[in-house]
PDB file of N, CA and C in Angstrom:
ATOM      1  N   UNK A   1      13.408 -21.809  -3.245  1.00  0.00           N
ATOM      2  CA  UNK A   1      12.145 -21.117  -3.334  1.00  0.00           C
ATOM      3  C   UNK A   1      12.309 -19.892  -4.245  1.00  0.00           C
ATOM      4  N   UNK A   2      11.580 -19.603  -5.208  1.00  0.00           N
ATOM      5  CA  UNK A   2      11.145 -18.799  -5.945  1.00  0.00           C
ATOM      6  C   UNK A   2      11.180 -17.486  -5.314  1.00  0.00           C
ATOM      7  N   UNK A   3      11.400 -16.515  -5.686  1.00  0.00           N
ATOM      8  CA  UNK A   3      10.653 -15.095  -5.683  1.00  0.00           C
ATOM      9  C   UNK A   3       9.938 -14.492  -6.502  1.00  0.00           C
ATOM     10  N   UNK A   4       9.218 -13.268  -5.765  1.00  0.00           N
ATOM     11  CA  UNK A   4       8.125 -12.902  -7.370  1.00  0.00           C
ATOM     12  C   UNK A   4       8.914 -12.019  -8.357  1.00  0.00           C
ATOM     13  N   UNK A   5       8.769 -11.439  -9.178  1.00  0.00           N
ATOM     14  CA  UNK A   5       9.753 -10.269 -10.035  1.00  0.00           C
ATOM     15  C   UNK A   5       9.318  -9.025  -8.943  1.00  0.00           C
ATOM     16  N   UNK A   6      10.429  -8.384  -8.548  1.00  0.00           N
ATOM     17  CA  UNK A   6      10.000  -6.484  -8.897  1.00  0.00           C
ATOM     18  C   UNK A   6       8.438  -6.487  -8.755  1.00  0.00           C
ATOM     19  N   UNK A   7       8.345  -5.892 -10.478  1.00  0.00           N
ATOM     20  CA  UNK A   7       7.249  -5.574 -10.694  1.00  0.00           C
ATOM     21  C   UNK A   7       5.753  -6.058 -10.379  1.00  0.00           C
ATOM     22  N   UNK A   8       5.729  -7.276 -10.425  1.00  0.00           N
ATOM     23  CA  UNK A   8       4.639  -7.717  -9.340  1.00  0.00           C
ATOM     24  C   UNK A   8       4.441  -7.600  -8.004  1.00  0.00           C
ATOM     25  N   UNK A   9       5.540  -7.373  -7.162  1.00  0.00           N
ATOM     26  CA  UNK A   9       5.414  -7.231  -6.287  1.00  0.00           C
ATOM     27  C   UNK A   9       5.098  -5.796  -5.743  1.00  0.00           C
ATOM     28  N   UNK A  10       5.415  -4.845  -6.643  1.00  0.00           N
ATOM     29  CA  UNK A  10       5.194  -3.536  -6.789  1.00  0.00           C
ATOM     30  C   UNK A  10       3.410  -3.402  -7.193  1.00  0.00           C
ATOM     31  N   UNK A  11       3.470  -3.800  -8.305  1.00  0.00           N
ATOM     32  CA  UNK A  11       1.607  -3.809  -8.841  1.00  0.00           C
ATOM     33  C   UNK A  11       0.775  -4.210  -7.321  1.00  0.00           C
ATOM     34  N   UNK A  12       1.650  -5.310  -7.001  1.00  0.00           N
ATOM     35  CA  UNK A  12       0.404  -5.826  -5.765  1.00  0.00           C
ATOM     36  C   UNK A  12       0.250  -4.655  -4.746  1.00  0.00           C
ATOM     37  N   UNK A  13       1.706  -4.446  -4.062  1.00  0.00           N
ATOM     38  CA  UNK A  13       1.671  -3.121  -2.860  1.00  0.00           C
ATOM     39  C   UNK A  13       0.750  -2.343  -3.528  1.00  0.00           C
ATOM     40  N   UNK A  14       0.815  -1.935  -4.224  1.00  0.00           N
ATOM     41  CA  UNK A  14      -0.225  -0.479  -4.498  1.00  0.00           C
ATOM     42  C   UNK A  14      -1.684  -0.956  -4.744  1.00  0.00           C
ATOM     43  N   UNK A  15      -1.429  -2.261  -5.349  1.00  0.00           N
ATOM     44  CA  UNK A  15      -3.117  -2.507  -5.555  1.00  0.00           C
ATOM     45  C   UNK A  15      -3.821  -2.157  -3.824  1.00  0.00           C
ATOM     46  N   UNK A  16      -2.793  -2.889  -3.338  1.00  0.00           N
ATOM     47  CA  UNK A  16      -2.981  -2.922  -1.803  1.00  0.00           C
ATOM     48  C   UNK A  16      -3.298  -1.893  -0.984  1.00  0.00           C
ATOM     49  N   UNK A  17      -2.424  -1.047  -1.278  1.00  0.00           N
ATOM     50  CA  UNK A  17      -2.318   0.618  -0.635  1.00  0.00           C
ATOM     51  C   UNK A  17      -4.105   0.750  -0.991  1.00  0.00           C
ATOM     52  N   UNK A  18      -3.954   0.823  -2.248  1.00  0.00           N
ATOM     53  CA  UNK A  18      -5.522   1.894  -3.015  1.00  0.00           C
ATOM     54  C   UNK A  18      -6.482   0.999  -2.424  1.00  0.00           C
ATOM     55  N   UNK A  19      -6.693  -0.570  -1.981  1.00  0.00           N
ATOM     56  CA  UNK A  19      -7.514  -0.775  -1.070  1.00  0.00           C
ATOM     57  C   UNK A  19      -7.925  -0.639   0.173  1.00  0.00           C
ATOM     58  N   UNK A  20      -6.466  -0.180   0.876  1.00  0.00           N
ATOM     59  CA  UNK A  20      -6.903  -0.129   2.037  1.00  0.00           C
ATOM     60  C   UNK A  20      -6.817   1.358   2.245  1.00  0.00           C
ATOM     61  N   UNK A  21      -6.746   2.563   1.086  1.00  0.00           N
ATOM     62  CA  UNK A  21      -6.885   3.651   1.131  1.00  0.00           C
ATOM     63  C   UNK A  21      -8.385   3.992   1.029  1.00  0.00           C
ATOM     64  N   UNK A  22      -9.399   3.086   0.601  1.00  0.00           N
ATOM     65  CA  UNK A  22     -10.703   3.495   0.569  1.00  0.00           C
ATOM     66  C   UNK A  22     -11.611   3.171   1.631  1.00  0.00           C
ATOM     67  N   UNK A  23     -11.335   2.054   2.880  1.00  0.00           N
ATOM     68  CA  UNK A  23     -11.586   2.377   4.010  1.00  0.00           C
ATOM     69  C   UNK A  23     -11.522   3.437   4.893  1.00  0.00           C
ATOM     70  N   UNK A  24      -9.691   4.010   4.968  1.00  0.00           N
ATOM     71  CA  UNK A  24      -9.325   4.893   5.125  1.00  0.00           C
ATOM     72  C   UNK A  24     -10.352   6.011   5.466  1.00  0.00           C
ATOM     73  N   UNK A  25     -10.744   6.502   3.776  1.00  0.00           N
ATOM     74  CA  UNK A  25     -11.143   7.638   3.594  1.00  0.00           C
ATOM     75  C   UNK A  25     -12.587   7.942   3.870  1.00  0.00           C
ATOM     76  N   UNK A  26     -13.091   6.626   4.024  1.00  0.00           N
ATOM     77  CA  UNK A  26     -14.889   6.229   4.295  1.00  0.00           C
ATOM     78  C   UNK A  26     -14.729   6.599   5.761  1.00  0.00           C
ATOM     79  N   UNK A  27     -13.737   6.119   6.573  1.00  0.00           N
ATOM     80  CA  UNK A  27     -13.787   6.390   8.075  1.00  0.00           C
ATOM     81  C   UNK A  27     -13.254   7.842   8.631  1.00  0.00           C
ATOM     82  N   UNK A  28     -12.465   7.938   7.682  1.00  0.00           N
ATOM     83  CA  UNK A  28     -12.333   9.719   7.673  1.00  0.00           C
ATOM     84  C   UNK A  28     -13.899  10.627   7.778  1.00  0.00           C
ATOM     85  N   UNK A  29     -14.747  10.554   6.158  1.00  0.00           N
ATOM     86  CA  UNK A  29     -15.743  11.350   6.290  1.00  0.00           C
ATOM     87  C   UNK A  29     -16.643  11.122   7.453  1.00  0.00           C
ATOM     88  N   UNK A  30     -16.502   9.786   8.084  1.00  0.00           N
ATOM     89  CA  UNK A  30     -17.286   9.658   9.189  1.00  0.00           C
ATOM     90  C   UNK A  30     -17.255   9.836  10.611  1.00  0.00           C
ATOM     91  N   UNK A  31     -15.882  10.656  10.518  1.00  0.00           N
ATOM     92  CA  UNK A  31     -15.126  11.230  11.539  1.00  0.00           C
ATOM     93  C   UNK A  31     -14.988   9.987  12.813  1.00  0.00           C
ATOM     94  N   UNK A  32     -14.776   9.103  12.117  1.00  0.00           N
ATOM     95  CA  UNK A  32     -13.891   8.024  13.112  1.00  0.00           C
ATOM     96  C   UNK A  32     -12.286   7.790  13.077  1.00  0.00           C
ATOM     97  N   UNK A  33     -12.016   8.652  13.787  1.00  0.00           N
ATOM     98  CA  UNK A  33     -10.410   8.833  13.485  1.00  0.00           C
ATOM     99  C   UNK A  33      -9.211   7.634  14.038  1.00  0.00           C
ATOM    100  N   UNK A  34      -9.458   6.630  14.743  1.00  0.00           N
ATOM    101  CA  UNK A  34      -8.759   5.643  14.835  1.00  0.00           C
ATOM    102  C   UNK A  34      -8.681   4.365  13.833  1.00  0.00           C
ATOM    103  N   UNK A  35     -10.035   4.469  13.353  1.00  0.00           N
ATOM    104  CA  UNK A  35      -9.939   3.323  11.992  1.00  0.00           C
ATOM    105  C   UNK A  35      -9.365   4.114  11.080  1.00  0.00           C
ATOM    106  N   UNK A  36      -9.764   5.459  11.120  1.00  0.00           N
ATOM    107  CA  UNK A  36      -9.298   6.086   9.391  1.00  0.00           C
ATOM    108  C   UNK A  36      -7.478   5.673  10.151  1.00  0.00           C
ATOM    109  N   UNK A  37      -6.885   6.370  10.731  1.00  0.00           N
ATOM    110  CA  UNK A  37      -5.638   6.249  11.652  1.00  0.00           C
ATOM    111  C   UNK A  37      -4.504   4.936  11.039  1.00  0.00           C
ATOM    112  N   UNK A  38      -5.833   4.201  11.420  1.00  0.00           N
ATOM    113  CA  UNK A  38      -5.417   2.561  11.192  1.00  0.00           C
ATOM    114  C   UNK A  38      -5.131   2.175   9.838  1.00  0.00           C
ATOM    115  N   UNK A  39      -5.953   2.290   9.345  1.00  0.00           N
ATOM    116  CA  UNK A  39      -6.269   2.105   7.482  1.00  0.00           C
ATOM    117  C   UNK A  39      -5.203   2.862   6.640  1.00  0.00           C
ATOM    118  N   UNK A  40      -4.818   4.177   7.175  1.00  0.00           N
ATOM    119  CA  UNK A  40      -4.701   5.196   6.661  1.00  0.00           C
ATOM    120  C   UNK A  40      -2.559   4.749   6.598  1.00  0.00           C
ATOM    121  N   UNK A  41      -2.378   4.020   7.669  1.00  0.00           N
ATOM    122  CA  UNK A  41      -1.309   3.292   8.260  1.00  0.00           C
ATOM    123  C   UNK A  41      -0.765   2.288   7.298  1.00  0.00           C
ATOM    124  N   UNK A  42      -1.739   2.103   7.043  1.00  0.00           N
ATOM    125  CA  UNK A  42      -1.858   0.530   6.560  1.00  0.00           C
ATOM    126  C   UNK A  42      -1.308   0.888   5.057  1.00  0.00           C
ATOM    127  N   UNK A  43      -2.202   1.807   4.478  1.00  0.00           N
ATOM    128  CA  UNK A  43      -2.193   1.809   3.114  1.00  0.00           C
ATOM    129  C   UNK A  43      -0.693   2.769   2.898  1.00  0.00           C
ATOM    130  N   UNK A  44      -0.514   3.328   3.788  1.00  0.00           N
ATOM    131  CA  UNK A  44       1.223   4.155   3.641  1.00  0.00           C
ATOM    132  C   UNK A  44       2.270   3.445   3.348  1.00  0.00           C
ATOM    133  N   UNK A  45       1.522   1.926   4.548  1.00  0.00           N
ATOM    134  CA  UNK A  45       3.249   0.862   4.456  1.00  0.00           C
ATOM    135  C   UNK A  45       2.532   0.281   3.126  1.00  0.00           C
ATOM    136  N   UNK A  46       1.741   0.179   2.666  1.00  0.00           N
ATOM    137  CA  UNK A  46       2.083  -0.673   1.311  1.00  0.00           C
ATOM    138  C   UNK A  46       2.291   0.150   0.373  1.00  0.00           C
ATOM    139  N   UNK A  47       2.114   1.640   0.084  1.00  0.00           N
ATOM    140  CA  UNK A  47       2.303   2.445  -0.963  1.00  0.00           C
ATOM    141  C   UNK A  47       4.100   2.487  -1.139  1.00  0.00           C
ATOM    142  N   UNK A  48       4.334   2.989   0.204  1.00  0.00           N
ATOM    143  CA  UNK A  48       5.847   2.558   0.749  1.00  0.00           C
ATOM    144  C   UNK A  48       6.696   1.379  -0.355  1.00  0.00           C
ATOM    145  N   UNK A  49       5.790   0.351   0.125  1.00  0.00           N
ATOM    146  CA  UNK A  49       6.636  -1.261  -0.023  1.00  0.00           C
ATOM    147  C   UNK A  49       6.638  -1.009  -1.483  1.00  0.00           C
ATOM    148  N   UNK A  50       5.529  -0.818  -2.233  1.00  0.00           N
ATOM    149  CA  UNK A  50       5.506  -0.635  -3.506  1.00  0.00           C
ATOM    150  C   UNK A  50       6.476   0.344  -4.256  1.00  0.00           C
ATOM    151  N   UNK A  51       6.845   1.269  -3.573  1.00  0.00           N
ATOM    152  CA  UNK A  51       7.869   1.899  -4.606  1.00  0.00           C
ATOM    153  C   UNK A  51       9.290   1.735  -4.361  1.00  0.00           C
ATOM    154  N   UNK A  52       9.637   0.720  -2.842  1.00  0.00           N
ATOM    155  CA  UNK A  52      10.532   0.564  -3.141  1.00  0.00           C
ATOM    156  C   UNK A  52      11.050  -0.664  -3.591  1.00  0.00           C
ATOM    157  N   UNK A  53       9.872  -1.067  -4.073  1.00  0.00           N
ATOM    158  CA  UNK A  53       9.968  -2.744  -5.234  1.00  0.00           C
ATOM    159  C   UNK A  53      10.407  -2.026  -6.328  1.00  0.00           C
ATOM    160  N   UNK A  54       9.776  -1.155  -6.883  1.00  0.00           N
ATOM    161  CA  UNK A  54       9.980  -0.244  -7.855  1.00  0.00           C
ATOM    162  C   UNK A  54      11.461  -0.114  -8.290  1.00  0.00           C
ATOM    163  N   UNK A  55      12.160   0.411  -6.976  1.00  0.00           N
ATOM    164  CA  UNK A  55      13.471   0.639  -6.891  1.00  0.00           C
ATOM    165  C   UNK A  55      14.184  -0.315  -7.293  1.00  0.00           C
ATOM    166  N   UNK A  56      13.971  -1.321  -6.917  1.00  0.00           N
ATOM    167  CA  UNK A  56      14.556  -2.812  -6.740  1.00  0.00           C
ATOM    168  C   UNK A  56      14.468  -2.875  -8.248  1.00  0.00           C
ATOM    169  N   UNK A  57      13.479  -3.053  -9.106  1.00  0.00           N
ATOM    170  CA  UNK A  57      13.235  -3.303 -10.735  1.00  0.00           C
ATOM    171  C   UNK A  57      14.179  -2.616 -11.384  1.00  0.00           C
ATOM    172  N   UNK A  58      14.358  -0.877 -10.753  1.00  0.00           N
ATOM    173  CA  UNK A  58      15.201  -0.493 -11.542  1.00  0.00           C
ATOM    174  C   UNK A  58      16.510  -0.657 -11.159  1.00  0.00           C
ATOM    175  N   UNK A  59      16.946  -0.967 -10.536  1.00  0.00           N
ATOM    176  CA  UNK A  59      18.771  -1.079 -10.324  1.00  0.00           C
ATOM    177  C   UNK A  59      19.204  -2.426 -10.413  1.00  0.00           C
ATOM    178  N   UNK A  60      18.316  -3.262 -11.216  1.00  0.00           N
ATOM    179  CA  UNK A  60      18.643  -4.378 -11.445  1.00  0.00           C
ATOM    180  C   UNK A  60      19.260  -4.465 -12.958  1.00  0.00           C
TER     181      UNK A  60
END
């Protein structure tokens, strides 16, 4: 089985993060603090995953 490169897998996490960062921030201004909580969770572990794909690209 295949893997993806690095860098795609990096592009995706963050595409990812910045989507689920704009729920996030919609449930923030609406002072619902367990979805923002949730979302806000969400989009950390993929900003996360994404840079340390990053890492991975470069020490290769």
């Amino acid at each position: 089985m295949r893997r993806l490169p690095p860098q795609t897998v990096a592009i995706l996490s963050l595409l990812a993060a910045a989507l689920c960062a704009i729920p996030a921030v919609r449930y923030g201004l609406a002072h619902n603090w367990l979805p923002t909580l949730l979302w806000g969770a969400v989009a950390v572990w993929f900003a996360v995953d994404g840079i340390r794909a990053l890492g991975w690209s470069r020490n290769r």
